[in-house]
C-alpha atoms as a PDB file:
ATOM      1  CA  UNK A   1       0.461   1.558   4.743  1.00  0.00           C
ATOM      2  CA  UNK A   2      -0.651  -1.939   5.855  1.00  0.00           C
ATOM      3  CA  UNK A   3      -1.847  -4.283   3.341  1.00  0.00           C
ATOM      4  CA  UNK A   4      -4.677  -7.119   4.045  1.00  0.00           C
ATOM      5  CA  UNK A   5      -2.897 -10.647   3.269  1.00  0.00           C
ATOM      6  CA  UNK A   6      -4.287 -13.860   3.698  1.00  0.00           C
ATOM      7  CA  UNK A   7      -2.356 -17.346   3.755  1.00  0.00           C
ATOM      8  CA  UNK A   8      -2.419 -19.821   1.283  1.00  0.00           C
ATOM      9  CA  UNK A   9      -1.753 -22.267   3.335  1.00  0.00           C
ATOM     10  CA  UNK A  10      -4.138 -21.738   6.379  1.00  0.00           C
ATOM     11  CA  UNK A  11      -5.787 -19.484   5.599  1.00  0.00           C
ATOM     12  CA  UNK A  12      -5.086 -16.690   8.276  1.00  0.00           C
ATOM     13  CA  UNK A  13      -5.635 -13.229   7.884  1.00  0.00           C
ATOM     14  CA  UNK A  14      -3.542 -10.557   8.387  1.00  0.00           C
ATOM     15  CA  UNK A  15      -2.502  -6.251   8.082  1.00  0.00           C
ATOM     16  CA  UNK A  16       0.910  -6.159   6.738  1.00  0.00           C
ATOM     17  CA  UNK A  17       3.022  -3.507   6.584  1.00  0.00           C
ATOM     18  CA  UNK A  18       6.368  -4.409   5.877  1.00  0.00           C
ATOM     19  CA  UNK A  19       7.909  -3.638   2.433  1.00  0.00           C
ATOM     20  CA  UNK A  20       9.409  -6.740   0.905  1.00  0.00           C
ATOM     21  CA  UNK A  21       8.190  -9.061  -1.392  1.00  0.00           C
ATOM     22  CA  UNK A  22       7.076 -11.839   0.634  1.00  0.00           C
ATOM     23  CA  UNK A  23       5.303 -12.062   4.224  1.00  0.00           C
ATOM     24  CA  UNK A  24       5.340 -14.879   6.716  1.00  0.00           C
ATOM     25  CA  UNK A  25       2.455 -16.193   7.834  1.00  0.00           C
ATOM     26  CA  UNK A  26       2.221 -15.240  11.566  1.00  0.00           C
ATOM     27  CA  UNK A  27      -0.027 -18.525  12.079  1.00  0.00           C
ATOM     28  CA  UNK A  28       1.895 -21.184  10.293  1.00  0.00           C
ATOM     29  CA  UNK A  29       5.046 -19.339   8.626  1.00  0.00           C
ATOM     30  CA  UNK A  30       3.921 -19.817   5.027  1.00  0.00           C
ATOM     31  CA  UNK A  31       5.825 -17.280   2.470  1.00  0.00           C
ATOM     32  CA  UNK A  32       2.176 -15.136   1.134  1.00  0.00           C
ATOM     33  CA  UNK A  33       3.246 -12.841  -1.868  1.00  0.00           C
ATOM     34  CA  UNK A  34       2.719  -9.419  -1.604  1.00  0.00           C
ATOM     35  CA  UNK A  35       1.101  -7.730  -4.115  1.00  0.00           C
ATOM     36  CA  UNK A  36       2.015  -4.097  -4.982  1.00  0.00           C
ATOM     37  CA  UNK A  37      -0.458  -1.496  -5.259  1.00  0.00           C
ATOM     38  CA  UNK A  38      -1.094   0.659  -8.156  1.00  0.00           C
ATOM     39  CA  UNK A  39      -0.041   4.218  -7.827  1.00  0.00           C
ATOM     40  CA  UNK A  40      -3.901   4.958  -7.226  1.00  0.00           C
ATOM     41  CA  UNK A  41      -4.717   3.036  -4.853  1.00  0.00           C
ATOM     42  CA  UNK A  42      -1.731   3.787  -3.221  1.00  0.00           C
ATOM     43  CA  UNK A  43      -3.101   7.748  -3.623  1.00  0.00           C
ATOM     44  CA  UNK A  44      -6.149   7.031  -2.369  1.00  0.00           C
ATOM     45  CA  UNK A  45      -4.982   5.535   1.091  1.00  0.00           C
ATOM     46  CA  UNK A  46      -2.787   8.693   1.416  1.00  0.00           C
ATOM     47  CA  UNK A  47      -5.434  10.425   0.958  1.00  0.00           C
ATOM     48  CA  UNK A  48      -7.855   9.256   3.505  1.00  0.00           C
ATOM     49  CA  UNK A  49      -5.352   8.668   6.078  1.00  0.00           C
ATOM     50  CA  UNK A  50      -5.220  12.922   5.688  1.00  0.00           C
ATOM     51  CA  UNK A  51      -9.036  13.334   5.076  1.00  0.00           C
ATOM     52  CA  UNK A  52      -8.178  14.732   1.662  1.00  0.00           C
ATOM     53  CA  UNK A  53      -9.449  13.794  -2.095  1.00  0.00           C
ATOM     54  CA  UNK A  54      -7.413  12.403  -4.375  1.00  0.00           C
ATOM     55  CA  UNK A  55      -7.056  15.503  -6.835  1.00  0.00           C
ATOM     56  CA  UNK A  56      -6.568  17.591  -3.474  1.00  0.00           C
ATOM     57  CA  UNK A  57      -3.749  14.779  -2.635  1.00  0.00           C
ATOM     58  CA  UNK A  58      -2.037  15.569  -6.687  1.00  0.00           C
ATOM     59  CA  UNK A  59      -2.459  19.087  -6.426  1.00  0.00           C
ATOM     60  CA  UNK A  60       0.157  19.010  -2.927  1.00  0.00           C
ATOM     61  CA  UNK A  61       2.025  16.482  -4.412  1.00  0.00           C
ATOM     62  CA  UNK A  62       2.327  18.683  -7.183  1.00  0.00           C
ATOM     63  CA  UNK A  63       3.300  22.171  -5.623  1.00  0.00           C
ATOM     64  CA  UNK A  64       6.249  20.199  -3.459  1.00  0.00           C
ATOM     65  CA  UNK A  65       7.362  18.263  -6.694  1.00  0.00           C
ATOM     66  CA  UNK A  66       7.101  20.333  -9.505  1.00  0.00           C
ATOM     67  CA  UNK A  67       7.537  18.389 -13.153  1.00  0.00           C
ATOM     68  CA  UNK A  68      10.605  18.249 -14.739  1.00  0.00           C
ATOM     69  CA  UNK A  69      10.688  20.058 -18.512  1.00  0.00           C
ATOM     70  CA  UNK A  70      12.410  18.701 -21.314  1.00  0.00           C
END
């Protein structure tokens, strides 16, 4: 899932799809933080990238990973 970052420095902009917590700036090597995504959002990118809804997306996620009872 690529993320769009700019740079604080120069102000390039970028789709960045590595996972840590910091990105380089492929223009002027800056460190940009990377912000995480909420669970939704995250959802909701799944979700398009398979041309589903979200609640479509929950329900699957559901029937593979069923909830854990106390």
């Amino acid at each position: 899932m690529a993320r769009r970052l700019e740079c604080h420095r120069c102000g390039y902009i970028w789709e960045y799809s590595g996972t840590f917590q910091k990105a380089t700036c492929p223009s002027c090597s800056a460190k940009v933080p990377v912000e995480r995504q909420s669970t939704e959002e995250s959802l909701e990118d799944i979700a398009a990238d398979y041309d589903l809804s979200v609640r479509e997306l929950k329900e699957i996620l559901r029937r593979v990973r069923p909830r854990k009872e106390s």
